[in-house]
C-alpha atoms as a PDB file:
ATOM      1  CA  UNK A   1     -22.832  -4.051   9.268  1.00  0.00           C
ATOM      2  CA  UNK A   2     -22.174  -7.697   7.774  1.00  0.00           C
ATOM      3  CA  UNK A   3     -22.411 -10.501  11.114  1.00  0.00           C
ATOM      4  CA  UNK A   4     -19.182 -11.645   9.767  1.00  0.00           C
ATOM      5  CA  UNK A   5     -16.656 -10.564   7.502  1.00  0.00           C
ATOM      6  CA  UNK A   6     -16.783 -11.378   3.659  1.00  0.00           C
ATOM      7  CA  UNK A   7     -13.338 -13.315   2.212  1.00  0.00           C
ATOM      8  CA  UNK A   8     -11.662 -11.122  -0.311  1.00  0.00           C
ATOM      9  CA  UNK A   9      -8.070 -12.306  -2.236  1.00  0.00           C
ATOM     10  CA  UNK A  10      -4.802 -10.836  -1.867  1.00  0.00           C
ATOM     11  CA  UNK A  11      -2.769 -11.254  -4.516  1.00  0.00           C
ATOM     12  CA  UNK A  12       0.790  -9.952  -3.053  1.00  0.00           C
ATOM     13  CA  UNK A  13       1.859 -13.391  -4.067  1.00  0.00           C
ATOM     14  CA  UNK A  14       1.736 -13.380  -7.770  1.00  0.00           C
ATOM     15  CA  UNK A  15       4.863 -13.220  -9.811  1.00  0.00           C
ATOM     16  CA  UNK A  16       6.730 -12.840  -6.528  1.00  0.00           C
ATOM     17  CA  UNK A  17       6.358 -16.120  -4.627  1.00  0.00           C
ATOM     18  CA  UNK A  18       4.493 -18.119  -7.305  1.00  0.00           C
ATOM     19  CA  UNK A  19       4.150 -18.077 -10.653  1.00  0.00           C
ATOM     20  CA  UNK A  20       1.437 -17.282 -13.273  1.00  0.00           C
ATOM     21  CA  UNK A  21       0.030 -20.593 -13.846  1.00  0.00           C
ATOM     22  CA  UNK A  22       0.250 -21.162 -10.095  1.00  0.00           C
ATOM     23  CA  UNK A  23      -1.320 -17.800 -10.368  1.00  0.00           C
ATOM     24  CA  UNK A  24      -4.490 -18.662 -12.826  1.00  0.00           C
ATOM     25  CA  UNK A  25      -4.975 -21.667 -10.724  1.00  0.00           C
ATOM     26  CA  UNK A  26      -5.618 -19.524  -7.189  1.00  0.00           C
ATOM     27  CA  UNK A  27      -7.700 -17.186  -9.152  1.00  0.00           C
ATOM     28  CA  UNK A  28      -9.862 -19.873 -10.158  1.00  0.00           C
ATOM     29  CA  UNK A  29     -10.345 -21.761  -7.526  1.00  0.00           C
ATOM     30  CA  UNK A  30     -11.204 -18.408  -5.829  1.00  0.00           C
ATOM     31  CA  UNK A  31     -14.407 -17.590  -8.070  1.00  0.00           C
ATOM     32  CA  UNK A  32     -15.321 -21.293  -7.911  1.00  0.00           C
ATOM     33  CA  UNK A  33     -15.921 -20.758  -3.935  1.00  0.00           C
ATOM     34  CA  UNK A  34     -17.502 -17.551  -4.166  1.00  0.00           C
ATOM     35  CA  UNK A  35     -14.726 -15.519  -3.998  1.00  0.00           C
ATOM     36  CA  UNK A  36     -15.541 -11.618  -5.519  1.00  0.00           C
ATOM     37  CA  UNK A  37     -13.182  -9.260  -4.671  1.00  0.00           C
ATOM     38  CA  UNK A  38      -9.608  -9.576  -5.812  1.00  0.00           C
ATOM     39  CA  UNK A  39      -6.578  -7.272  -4.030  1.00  0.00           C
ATOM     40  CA  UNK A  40      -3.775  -6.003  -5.683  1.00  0.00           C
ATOM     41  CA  UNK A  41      -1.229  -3.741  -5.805  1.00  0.00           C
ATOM     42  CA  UNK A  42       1.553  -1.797  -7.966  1.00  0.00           C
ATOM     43  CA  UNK A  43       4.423  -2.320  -6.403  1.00  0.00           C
ATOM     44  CA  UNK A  44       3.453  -6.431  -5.696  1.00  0.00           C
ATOM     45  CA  UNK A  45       6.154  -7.942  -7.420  1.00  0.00           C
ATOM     46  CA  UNK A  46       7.086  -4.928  -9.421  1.00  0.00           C
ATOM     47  CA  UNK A  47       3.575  -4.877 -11.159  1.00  0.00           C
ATOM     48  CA  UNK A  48       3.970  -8.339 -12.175  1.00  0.00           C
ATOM     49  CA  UNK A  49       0.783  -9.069  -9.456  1.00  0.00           C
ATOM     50  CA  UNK A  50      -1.335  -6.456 -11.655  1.00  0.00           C
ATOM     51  CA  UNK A  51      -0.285  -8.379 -14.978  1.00  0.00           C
ATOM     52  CA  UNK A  52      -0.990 -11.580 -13.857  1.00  0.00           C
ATOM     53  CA  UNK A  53      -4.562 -10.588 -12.377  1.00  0.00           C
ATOM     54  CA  UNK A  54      -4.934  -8.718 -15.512  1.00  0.00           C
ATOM     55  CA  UNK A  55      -4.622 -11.696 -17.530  1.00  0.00           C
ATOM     56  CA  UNK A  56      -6.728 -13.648 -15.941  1.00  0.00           C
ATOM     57  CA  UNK A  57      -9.538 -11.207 -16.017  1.00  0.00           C
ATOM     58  CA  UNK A  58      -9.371 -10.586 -19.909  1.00  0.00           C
ATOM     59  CA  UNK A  59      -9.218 -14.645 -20.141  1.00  0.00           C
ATOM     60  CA  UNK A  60     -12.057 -15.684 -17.939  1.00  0.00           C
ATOM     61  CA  UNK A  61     -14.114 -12.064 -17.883  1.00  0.00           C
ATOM     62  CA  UNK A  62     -15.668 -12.945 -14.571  1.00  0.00           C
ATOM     63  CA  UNK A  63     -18.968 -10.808 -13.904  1.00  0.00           C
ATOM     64  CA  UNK A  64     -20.288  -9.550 -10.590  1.00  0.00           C
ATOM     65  CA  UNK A  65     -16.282  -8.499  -9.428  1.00  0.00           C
ATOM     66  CA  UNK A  66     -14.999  -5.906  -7.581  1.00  0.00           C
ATOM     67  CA  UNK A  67     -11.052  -4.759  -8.370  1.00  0.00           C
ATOM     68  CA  UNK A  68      -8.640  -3.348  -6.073  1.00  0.00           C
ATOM     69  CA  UNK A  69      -5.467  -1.859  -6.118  1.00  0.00           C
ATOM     70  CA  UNK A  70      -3.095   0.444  -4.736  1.00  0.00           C
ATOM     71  CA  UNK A  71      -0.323   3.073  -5.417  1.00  0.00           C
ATOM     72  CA  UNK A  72       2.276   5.082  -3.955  1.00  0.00           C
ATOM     73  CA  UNK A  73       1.185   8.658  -3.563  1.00  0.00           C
ATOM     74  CA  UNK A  74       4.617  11.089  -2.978  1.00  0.00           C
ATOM     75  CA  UNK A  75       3.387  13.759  -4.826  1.00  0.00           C
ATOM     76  CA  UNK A  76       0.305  16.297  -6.169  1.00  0.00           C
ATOM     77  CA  UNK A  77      -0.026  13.859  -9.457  1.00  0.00           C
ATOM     78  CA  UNK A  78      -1.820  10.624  -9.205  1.00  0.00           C
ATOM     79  CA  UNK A  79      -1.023   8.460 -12.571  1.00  0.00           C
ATOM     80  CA  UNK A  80      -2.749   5.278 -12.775  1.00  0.00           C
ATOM     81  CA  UNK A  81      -2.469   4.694 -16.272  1.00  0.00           C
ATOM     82  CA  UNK A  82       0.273   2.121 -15.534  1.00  0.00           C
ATOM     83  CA  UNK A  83      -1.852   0.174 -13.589  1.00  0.00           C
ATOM     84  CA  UNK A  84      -5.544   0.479 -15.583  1.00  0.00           C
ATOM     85  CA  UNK A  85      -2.918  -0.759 -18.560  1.00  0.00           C
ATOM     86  CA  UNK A  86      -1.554  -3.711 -16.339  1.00  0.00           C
ATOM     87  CA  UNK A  87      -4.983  -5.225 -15.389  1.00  0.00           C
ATOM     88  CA  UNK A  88      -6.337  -4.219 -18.941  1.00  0.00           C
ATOM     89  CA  UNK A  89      -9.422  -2.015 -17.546  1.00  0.00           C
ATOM     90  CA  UNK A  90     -10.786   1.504 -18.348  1.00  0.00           C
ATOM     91  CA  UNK A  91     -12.003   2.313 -14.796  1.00  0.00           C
ATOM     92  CA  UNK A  92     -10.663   0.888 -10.959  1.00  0.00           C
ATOM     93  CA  UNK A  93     -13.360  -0.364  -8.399  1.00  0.00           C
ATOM     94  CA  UNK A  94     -11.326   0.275  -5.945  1.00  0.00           C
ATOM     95  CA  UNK A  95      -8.383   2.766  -5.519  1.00  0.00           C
ATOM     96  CA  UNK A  96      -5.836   2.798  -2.836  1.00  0.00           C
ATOM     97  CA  UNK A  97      -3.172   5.152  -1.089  1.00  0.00           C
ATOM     98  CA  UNK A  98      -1.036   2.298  -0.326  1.00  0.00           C
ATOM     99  CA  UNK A  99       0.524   3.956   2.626  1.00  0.00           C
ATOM    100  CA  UNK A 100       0.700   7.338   4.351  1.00  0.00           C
ATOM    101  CA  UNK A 101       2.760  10.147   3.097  1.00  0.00           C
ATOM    102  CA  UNK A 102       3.065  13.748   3.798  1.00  0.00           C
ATOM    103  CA  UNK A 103       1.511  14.995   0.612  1.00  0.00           C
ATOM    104  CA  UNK A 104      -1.837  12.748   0.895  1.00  0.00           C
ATOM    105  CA  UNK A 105      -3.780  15.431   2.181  1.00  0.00           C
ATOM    106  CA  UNK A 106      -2.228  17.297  -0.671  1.00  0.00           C
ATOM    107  CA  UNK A 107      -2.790  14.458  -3.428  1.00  0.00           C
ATOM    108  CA  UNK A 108      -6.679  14.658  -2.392  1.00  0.00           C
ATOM    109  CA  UNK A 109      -8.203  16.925  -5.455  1.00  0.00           C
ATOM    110  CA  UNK A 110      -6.312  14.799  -7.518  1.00  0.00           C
ATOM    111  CA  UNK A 111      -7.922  11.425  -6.356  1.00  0.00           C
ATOM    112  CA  UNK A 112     -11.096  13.312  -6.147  1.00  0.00           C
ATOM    113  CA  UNK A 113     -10.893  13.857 -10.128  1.00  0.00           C
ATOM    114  CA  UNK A 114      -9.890  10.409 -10.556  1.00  0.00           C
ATOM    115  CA  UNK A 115     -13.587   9.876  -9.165  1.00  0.00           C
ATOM    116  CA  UNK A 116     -14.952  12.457 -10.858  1.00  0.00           C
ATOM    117  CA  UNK A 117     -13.961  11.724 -14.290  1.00  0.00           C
ATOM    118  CA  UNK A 118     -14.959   7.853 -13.742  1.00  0.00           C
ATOM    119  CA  UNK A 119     -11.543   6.182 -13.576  1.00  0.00           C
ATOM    120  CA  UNK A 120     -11.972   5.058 -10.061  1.00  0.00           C
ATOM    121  CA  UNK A 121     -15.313   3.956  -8.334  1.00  0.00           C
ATOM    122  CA  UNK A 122     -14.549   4.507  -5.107  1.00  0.00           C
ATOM    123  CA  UNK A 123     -10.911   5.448  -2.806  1.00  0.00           C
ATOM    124  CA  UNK A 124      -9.388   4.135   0.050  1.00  0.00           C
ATOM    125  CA  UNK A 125      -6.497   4.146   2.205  1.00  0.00           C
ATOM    126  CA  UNK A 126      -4.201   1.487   2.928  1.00  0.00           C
ATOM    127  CA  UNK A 127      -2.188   1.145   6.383  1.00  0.00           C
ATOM    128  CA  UNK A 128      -3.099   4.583   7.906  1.00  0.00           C
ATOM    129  CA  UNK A 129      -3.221   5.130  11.925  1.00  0.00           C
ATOM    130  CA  UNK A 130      -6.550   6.728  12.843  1.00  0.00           C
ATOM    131  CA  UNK A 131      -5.451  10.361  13.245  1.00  0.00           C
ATOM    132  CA  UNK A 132      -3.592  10.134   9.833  1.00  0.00           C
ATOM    133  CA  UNK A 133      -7.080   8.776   8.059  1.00  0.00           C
ATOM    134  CA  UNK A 134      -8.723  12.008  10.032  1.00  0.00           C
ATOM    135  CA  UNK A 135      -6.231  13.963   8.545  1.00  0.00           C
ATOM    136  CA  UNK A 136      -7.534  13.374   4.746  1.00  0.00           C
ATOM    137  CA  UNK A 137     -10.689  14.397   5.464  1.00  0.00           C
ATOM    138  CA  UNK A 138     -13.810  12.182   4.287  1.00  0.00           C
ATOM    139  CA  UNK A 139     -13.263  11.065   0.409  1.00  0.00           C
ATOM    140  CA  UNK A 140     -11.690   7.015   1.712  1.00  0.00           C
ATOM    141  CA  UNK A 141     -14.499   4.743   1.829  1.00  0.00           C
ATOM    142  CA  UNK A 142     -12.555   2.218   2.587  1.00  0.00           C
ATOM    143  CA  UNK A 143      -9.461   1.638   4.822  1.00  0.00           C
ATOM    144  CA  UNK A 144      -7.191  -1.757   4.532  1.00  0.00           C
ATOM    145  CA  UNK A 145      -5.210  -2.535   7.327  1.00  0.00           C
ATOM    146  CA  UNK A 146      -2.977  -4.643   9.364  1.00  0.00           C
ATOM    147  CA  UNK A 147      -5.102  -7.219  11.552  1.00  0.00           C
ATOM    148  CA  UNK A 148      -4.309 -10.615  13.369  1.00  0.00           C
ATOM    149  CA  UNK A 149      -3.375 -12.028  16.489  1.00  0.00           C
ATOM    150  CA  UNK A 150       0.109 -11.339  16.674  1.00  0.00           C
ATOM    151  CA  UNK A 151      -0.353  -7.535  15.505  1.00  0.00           C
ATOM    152  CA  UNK A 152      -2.673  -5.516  15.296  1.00  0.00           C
ATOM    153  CA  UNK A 153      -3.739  -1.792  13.166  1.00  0.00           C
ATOM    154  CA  UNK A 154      -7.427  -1.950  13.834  1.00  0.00           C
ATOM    155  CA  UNK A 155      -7.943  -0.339  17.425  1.00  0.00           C
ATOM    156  CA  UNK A 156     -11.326   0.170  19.210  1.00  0.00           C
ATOM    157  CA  UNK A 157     -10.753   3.614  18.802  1.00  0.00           C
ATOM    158  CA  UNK A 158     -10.387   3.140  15.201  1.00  0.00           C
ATOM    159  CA  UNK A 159     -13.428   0.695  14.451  1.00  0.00           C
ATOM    160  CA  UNK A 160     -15.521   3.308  16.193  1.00  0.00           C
ATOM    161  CA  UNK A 161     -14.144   6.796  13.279  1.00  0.00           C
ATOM    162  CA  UNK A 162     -15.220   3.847  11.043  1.00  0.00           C
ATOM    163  CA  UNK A 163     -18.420   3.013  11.476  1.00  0.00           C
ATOM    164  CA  UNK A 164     -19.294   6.672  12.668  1.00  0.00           C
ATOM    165  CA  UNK A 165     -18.252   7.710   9.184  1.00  0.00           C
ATOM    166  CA  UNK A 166     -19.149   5.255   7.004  1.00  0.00           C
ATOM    167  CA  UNK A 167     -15.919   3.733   6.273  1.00  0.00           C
ATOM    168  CA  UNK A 168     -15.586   0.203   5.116  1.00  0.00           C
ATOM    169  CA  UNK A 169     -13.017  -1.798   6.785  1.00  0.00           C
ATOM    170  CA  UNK A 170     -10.639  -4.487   4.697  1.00  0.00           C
ATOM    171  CA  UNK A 171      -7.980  -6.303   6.640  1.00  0.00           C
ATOM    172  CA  UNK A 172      -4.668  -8.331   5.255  1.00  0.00           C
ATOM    173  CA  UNK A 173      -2.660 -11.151   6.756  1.00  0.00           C
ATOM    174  CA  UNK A 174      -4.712 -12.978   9.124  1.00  0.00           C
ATOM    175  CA  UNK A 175      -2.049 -15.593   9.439  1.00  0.00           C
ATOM    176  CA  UNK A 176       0.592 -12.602  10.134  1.00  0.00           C
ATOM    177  CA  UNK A 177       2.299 -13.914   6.582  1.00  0.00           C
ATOM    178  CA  UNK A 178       2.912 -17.155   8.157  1.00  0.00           C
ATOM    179  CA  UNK A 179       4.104 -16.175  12.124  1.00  0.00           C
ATOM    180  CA  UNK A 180       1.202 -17.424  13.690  1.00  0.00           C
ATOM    181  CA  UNK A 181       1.706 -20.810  12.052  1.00  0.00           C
ATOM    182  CA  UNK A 182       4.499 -21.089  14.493  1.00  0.00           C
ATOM    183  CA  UNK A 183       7.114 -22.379  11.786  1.00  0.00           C
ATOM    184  CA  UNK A 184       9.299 -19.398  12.330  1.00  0.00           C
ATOM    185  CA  UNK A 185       9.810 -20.113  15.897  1.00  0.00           C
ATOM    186  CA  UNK A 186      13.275 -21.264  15.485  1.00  0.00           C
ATOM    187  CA  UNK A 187      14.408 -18.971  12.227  1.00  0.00           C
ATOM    188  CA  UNK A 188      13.035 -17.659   9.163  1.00  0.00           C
ATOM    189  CA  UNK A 189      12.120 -20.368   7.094  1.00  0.00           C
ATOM    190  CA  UNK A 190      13.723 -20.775   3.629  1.00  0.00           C
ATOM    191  CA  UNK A 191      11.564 -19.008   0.762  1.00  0.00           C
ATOM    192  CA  UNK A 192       8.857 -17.658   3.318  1.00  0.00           C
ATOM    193  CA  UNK A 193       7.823 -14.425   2.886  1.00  0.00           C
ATOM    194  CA  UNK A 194      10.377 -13.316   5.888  1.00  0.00           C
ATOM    195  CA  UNK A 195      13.073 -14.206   3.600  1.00  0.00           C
ATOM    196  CA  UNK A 196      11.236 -12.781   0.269  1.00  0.00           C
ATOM    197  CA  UNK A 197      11.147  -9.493   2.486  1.00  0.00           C
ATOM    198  CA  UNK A 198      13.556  -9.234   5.227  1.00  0.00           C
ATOM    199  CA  UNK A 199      11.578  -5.879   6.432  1.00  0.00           C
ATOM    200  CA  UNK A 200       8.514  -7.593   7.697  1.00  0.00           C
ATOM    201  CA  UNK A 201      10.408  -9.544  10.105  1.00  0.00           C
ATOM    202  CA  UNK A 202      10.321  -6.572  12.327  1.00  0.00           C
ATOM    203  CA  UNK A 203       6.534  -6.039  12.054  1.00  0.00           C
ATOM    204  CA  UNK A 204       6.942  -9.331  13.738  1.00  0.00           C
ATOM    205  CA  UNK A 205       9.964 -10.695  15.533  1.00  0.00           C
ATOM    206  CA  UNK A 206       9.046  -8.524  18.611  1.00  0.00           C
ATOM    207  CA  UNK A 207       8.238  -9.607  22.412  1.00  0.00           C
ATOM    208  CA  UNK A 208       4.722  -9.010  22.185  1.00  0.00           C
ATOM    209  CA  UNK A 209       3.801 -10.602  19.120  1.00  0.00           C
ATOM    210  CA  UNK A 210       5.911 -13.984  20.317  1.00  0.00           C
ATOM    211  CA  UNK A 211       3.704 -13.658  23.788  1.00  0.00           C
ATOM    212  CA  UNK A 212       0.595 -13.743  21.718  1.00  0.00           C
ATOM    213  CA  UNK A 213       1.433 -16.243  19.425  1.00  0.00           C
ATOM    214  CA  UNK A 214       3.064 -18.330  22.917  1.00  0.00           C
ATOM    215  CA  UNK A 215      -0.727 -18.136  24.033  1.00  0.00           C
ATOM    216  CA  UNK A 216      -1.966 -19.087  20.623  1.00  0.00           C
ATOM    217  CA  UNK A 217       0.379 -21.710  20.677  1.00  0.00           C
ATOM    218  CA  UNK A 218      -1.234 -23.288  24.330  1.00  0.00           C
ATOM    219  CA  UNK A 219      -4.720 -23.182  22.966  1.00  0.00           C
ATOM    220  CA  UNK A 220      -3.918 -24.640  19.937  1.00  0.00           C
ATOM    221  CA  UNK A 221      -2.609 -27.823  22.127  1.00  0.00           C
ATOM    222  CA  UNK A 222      -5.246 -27.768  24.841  1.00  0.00           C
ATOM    223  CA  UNK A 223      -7.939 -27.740  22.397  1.00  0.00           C
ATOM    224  CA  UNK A 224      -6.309 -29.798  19.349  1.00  0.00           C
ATOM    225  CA  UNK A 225      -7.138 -27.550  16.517  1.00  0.00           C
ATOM    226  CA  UNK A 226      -4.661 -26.136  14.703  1.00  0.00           C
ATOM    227  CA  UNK A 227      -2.819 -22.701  15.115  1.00  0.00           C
ATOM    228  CA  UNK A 228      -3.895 -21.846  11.388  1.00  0.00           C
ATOM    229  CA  UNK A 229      -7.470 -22.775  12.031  1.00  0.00           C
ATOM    230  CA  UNK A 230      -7.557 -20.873  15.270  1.00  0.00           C
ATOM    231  CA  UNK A 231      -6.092 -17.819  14.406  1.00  0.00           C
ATOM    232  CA  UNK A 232      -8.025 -17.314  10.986  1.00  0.00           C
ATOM    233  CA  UNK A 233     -11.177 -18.025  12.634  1.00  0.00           C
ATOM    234  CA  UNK A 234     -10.132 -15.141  15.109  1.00  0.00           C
ATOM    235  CA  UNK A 235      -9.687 -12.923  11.817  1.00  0.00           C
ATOM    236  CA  UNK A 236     -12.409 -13.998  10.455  1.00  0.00           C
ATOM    237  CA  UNK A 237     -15.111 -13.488  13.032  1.00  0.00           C
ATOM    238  CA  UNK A 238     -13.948  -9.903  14.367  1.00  0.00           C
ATOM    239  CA  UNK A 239     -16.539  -7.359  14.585  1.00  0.00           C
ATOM    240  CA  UNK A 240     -16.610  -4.192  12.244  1.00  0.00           C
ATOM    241  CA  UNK A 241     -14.617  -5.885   9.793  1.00  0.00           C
ATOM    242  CA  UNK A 242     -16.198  -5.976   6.221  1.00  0.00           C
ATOM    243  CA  UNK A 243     -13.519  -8.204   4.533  1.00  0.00           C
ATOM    244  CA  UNK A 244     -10.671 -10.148   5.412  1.00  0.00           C
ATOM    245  CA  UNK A 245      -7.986 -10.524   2.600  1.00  0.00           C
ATOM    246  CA  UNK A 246      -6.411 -14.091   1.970  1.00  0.00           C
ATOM    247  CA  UNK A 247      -3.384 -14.400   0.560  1.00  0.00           C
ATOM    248  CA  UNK A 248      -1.704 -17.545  -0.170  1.00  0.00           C
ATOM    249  CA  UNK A 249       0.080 -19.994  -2.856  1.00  0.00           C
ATOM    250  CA  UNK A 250      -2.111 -22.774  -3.507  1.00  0.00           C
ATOM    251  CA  UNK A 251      -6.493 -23.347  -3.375  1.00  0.00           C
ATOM    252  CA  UNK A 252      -5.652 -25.685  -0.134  1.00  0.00           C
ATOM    253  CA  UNK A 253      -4.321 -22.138   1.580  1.00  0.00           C
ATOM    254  CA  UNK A 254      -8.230 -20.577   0.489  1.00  0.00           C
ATOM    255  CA  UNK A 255      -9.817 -23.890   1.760  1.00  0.00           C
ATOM    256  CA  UNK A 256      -8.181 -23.272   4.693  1.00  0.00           C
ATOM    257  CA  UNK A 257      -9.976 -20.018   5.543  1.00  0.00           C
ATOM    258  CA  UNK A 258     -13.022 -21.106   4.220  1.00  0.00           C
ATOM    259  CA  UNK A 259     -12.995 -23.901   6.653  1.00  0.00           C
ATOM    260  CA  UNK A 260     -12.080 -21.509   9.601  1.00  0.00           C
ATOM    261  CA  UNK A 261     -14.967 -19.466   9.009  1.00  0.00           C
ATOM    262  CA  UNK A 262     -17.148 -22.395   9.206  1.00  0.00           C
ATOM    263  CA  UNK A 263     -15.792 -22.566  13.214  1.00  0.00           C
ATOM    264  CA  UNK A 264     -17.051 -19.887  15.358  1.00  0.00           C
ATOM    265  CA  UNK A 265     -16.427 -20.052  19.386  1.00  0.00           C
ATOM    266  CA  UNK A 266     -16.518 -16.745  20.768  1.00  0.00           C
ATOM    267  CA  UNK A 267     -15.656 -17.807  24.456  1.00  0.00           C
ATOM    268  CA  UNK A 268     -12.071 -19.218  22.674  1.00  0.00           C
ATOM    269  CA  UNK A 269     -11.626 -16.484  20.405  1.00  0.00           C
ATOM    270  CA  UNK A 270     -11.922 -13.887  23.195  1.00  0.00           C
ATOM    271  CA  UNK A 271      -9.730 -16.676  25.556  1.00  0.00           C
ATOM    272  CA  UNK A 272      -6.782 -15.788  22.653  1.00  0.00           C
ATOM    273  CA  UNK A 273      -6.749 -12.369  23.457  1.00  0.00           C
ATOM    274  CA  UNK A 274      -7.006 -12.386  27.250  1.00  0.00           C
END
């Protein structure tokens, strides 16, 4: 098990809340700090996130990279041709069930192919609860989920299947797409991703998430550092967690992780969860 997680990038913002050049110039400043595994997705902007990220691969051919991405699965057939075409590459690293359905557990010989015939490396599954990743039997190596302050889809419980089975775990929005920042306190700000996607104000907007992000909020003041800084240093200094995704739309929004996981204070971290 890693002592801390590694930083991966998310790239749910690409052709959705910024644009391509905006794009390149994420990408690059992400392999310039280290910065190896890049997270995608079909439906992320209506493939234009794949596009982009396929672009910049063919024009910079970084080495040494791992490749993610997800789809829909709501039937027996699995076609990722569409996406292998929109990131311009004959095999996927890293191959996601983007979210649960009924027929995943009937989906998994075709997956399984998709391995055996070398157009995926390895599988994974993207925001399943515990007893639905028990369900699918043992073919995910790795499972990308929900995980922050306000909310959370990594359990004890859930850790624990993990690392008993040799599942890899990869967690998204430390920063709860911007709720933790506190900014949405008194309405959705203009052009945030609450307003992009009206649906993830309910993952949110909620009692209990506002209680954690009220305490949050008090140790941010008592102690002077930032909200941000506090509550992506939480993210990214949780146990059993192999990679924590970072979205954003600009380098200082990746220099602001990397400078969280440069702070480590597990009395406080621990104090935000109390």
């Amino acid at each position: 098990m890693k002592a801390r997680p590694q930083i991966g990038l998310g790239c749910v913002t690409f052709g959705r809340e910024i644009d391509e050049a905006a794009s390149f110039a994420l990408l690059d400043h992400a392999w310039e700090r280290g910065v190896r595994h890049f997270d995608t997705a079909a439906a992320y902007g209506g493939g234009a996130s794949e596009t982009i990220l396929g672009k910049w691969l063919a024009s910079r051919k970084p080495e040494g990279i791992t490749v993610a991405t997800k789809i829909f699965a709501q039937c027996e057939h699995i076609d990722i041709a569409p996406s292998l075409k929109r990131l311009g590459v004959e095999q996927l690293d890293l191959l996601y069930l983007h979210q649960w359905h009924e027929t995943a557990i009937q989906a998994g010989p075709a997956l399984d192919e998709l391995v055996r015939t070398g157009l995926v490396r390895q599988l994974g599954a993207s925001n399943f609860t515990l007893e639905q990743l028990q369900a699918t039997g043992s073919r995910f190596s790795v499972v990308q989920n929900n995980h922050n302050l306000a909310v959370s889809e990594v359990s004890d419980e859930f850790r624990d299947y993990c690392t008993a089975n040799g599942i890899a775990i990869f967690t998204y929005s430390p920063l709860g797409a911007g709720f933790l920042t506190g900014k949405h306190r008194n309405g959705v700000q203009a052009g945030s991703r609450f307003e992009i996607i009206p649906g993830h104000q309910n993952v949110y907007f909620h009692d209990s998430a506002f209680q954690r992000l009220a305490k949050l909020e008090a140790v941010a003041t008592r102690t002077g550092h930032p909200q941000a800084h506090l509550a992506l240093a939480w993210a990214l200094h949780q146990p059993g967690i192999d990679t924590v995704l970072i979205g954003g739309r600009s380098p200082e929004h990746l220099d602001q992780a990397f400078a969280a996981m440069a702070f480590n204070d597990p009395a406080l971290f621990a104090e935000l969860t109390s």
